[in-house]
Protein backbone atom coordinates (compact mmCIF):
# COMPACT_ATOMS: atom_id res chain seq x y z
CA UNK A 1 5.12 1.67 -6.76
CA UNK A 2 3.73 1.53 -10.49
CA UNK A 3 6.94 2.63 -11.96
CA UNK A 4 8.52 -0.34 -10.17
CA UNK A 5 5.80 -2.49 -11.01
CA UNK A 6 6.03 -1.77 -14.69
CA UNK A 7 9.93 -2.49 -14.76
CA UNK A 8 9.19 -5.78 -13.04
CA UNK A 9 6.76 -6.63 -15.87
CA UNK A 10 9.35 -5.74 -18.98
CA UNK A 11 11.71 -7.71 -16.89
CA UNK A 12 9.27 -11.19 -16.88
CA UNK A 13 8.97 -10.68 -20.81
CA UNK A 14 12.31 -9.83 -21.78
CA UNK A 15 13.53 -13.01 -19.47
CA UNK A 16 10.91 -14.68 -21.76
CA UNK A 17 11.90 -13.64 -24.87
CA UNK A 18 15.51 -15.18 -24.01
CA UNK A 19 14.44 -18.50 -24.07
CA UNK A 20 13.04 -18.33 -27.84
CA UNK A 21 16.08 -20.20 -29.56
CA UNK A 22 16.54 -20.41 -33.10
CA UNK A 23 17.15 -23.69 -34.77
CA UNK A 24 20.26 -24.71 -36.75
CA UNK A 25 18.57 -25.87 -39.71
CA UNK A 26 17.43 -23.07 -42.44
CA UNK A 27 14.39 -25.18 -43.57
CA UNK A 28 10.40 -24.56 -42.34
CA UNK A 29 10.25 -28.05 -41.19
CA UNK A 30 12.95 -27.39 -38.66
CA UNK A 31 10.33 -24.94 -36.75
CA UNK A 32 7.90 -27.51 -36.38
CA UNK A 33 9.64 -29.08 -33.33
CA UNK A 34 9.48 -26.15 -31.51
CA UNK A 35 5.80 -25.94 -31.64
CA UNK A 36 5.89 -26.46 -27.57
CA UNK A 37 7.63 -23.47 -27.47
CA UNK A 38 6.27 -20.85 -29.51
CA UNK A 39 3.13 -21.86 -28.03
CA UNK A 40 3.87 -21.68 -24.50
CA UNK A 41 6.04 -18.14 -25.32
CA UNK A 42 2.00 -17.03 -26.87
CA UNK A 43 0.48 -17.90 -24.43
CA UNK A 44 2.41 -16.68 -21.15
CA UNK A 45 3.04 -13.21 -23.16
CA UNK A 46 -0.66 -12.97 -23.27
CA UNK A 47 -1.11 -13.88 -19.69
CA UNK A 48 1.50 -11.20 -18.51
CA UNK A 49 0.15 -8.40 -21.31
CA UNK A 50 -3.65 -9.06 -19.15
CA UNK A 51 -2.30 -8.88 -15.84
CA UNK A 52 -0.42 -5.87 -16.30
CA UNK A 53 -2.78 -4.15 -18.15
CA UNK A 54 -5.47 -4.71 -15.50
CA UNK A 55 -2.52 -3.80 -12.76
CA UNK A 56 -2.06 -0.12 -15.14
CA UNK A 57 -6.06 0.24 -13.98
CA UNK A 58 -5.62 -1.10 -10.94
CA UNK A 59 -3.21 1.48 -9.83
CA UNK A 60 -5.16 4.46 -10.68
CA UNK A 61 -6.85 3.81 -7.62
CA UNK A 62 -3.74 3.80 -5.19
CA UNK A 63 -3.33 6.56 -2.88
CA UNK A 64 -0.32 6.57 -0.57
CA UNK A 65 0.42 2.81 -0.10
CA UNK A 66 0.45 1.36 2.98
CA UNK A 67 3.20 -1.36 4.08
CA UNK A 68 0.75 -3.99 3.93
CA UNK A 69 -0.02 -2.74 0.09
CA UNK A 70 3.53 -2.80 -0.98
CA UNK A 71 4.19 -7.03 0.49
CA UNK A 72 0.77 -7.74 -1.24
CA UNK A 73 2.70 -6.21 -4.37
CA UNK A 74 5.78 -7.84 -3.99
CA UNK A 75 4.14 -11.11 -3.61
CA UNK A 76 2.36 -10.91 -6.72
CA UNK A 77 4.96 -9.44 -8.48
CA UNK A 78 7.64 -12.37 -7.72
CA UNK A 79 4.71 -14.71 -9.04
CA UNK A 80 4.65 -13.46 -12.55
CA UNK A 81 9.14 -13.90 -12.12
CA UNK A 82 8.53 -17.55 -12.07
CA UNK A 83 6.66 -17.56 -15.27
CA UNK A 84 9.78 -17.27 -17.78
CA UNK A 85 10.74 -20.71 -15.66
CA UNK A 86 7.34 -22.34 -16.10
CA UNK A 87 7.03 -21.60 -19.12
CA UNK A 88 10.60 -23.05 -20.10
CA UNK A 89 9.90 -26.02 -18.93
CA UNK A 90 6.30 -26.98 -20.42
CA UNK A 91 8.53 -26.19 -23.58
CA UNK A 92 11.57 -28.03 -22.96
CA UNK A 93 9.36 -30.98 -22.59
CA UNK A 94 6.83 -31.26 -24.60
CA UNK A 95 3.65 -30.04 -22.36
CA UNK A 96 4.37 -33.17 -19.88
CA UNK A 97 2.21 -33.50 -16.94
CA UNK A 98 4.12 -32.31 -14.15
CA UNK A 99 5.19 -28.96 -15.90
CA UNK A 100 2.31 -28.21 -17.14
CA UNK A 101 0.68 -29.18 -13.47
CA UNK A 102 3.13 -27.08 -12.31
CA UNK A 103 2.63 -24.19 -14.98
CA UNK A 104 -1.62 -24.40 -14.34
CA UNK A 105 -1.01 -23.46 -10.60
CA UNK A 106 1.53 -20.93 -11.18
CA UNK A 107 -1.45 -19.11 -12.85
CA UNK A 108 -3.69 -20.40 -9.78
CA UNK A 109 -1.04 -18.27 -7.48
CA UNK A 110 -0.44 -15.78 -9.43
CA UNK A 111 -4.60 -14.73 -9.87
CA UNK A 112 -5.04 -15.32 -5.90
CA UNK A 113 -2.24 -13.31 -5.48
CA UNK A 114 -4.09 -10.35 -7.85
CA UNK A 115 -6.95 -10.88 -5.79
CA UNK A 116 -5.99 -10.12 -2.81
CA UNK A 117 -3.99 -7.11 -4.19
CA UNK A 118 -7.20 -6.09 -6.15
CA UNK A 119 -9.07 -6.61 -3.09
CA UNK A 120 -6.96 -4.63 -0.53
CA UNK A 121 -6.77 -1.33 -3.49
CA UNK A 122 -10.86 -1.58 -3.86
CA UNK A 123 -11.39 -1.33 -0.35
CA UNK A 124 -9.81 2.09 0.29
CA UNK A 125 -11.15 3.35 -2.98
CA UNK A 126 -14.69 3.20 -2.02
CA UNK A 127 -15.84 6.59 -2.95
CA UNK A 128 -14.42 5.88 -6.50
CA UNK A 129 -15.53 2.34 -7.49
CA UNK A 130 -18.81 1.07 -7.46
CA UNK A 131 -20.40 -1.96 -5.72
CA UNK A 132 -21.60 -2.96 -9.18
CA UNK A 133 -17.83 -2.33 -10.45
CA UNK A 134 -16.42 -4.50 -7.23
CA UNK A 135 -18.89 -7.27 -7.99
CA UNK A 136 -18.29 -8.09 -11.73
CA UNK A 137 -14.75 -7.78 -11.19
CA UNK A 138 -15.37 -10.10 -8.21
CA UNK A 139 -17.29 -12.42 -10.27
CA UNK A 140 -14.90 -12.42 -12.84
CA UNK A 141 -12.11 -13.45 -10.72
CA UNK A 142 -13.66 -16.58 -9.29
CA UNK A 143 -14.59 -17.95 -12.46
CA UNK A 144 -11.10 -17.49 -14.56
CA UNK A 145 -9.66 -18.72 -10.84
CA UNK A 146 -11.86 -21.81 -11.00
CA UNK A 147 -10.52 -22.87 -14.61
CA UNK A 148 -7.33 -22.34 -13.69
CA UNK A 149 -7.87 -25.40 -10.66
CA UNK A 150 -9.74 -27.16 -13.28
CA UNK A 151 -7.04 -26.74 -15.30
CA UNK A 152 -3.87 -28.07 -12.59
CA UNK A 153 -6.13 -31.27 -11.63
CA UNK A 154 -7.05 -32.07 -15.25
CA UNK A 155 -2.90 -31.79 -16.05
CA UNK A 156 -2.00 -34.75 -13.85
CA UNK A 157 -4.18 -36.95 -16.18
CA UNK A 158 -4.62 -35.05 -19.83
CA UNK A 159 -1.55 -32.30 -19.75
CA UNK A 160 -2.67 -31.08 -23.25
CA UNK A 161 -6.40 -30.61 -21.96
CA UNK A 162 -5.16 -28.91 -19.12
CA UNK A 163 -3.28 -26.35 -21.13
CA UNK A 164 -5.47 -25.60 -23.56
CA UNK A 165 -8.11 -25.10 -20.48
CA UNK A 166 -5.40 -22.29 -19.82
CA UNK A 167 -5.23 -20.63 -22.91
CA UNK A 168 -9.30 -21.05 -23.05
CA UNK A 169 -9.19 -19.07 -19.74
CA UNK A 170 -7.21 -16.00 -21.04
CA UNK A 171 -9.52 -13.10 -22.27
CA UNK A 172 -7.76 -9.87 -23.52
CA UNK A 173 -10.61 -7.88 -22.07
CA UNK A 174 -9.74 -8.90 -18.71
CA UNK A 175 -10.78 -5.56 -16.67
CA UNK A 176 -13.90 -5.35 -16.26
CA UNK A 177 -15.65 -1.80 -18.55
CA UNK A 178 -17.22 -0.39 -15.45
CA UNK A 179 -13.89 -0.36 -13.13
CA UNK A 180 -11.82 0.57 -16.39
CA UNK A 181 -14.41 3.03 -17.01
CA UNK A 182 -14.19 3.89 -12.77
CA UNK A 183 -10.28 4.45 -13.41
CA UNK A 184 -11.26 6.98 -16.29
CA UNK A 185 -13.32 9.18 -13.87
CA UNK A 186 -10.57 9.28 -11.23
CA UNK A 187 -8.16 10.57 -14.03
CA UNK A 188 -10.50 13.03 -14.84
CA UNK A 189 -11.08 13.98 -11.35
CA UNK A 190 -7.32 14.02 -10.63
CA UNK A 191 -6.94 16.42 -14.10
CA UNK A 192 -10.01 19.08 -13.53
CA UNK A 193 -8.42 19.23 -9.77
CA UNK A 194 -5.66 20.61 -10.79
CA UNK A 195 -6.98 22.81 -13.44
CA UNK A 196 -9.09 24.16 -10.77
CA UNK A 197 -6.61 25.12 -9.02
CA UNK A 198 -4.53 26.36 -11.54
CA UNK A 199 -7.23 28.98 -12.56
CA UNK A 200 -7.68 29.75 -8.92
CA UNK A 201 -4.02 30.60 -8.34
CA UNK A 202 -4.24 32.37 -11.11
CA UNK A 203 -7.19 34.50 -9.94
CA UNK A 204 -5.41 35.27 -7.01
CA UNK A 205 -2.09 36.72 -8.85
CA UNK A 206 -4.29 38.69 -10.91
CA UNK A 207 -6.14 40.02 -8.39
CA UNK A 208 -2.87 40.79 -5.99
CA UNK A 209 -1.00 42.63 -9.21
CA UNK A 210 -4.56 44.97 -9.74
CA UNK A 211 -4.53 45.47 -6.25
CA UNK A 212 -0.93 46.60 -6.01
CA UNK A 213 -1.39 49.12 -8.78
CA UNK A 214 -4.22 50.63 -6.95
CA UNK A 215 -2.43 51.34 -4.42
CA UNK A 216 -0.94 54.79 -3.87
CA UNK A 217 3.21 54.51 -4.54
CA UNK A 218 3.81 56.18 -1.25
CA UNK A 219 5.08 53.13 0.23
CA UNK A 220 2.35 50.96 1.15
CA UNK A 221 2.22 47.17 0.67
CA UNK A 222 -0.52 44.86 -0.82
CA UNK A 223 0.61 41.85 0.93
CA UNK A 224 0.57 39.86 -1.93
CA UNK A 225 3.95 37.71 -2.36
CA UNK A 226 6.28 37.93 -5.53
C-alpha cells in the first residue's frame, strides 16, 4: 500500500508540473503575468511535499491493512488527484472567488480525509504511539483544519485573503517530533528484530555443525537440517 501510495503522489506532481507553460515572449516582463501561476504551482507542491511526507511516517505504523484501511486510502489519495485541477484553475483565472473557494475546500477534504486515515492507523498502533504523540498530532490537525474553513468562507468575499490564509496554514514541519520520533523507534524495533534473529539462527547452525562433528561417523544423525 505505500509503494502505491508513493506512485500516486509523483503522479499529482508530475500532472502539476504539466500545467507550468512557458510564455512566447523572451523578455522578464513576460513572466510577470503568470504570477497566478507560479504561485499556485508553490504553493500546492508544498501542500503535496507535507502530506506525503507525513503519509511516509504515517505508514511506518501499518501492519497488514485491513479493507476498511485501504478505501480510507483510496479516498484520500483521489483527493490530492484533484489538486493539479484546482490548482489550474485559481491560475487560469487570476485567484477568482469561486476557484479559489473551490481550491480552500479541496484542502478542507483532503486534511479530513488524512484524519480519518491518521486516525484509523493510530488506533491499531497503540503499543507504539503515545497518548501524548496522538494528542499533539490531534491538536495539530484541528487547528490547520480550522484555517483551512476560515480560509473557503473568507474566499467568497476576499479570494486573495483566503489564499494567502492557505499558504499561512502550510508548515513544512507538519508531523508532529514525538510521532516522527514514534516512527523512528518502530524502525528500530523492526531492524534489532531481525538482527536478533539473525544471530539466533546463526547460533543454532553453529551449534548443529559442532554437534555433527562430535558425533561418531558410524552413521548416526544430528538432526540438524542442511
Amino acid at each position: 500500500m505505500a509503494t502505491f501510495s508513493d506512485g500516486i503522489f509523483a503522479v499529482a506532481l508530475t500532472v502539476l508540473v504539466l500545467e507550468l507553460k512557458a510564455p512566447d515572449e523572451s523578455a522578464f516582463s513576460a513572466l510577470w503575468p503568470l504570477w497566478p501561476t507560479g504561485i499556485s504551482f508553490a504553493v500546492s507542491f508544498l501542500f503535496i511535499a507535507i502530506i506525503w511526507i507525513n503519509h511516509h511516517y504515517l505508514m511506518r505504523f501499518v501492519g497488514p491493512p485491513t479493507l476498511r484501511l485501504i478505501w480510507m486510502n483510496f479516498i484520500h489519495l483521489f483527493m490530492i488527484l484533484l489538486l493539479p485541477f484546482a490548482t489550474a484553475w485559481i491560475a487560469r483565472t487570476g485567484l477568482a472567488s469561486s476557484p479559489v473557494v473551490f481550491y480552500a475546500g479541496l484542502f478542507v477534504a483532503i486534511d479530513i480525509a488524512y484524519n480519518i486515515f491518521e486516525r484509523e492507523v493510530l488506533t491499531h498502533a497503540e503499543a507504539q504511539v503515545s497518548e501524548r504523540a496522538r494528542r499533539v498530532a490531534r491538536r495539530r490537525s484541528l487547528v490547520v483544519l480550522a484555517i483551512f474553513t476560515t480560509a473557503m468562507l473568507i474566499a467568497f468575499v476576499a479570494p486573495r485573503i483566503g489564499f494567502g490564509l492557505v499558504c499561512g496554514a502550510l508548515d513544512p514541519p507538519f508531523t508532529p517530533r514525538c510521532l516522527r520520533q514514534s516512527a523512528v523507534t518502530v524502525l528500530e524495533f523492526g531492524i534489532e528484530s531481525q538482527v536478533k534473529l539473525y544471530k539466533s539462527m546463526t547460533t543454532s547452525r553453529v551449534g548443529c555443525e559442532q554437534q555433527t562433528r562430535r558425533l561418531p561417523s558410524a552413521g548416526l544423525s544430528s538432526g540438524c537440517g542442511s
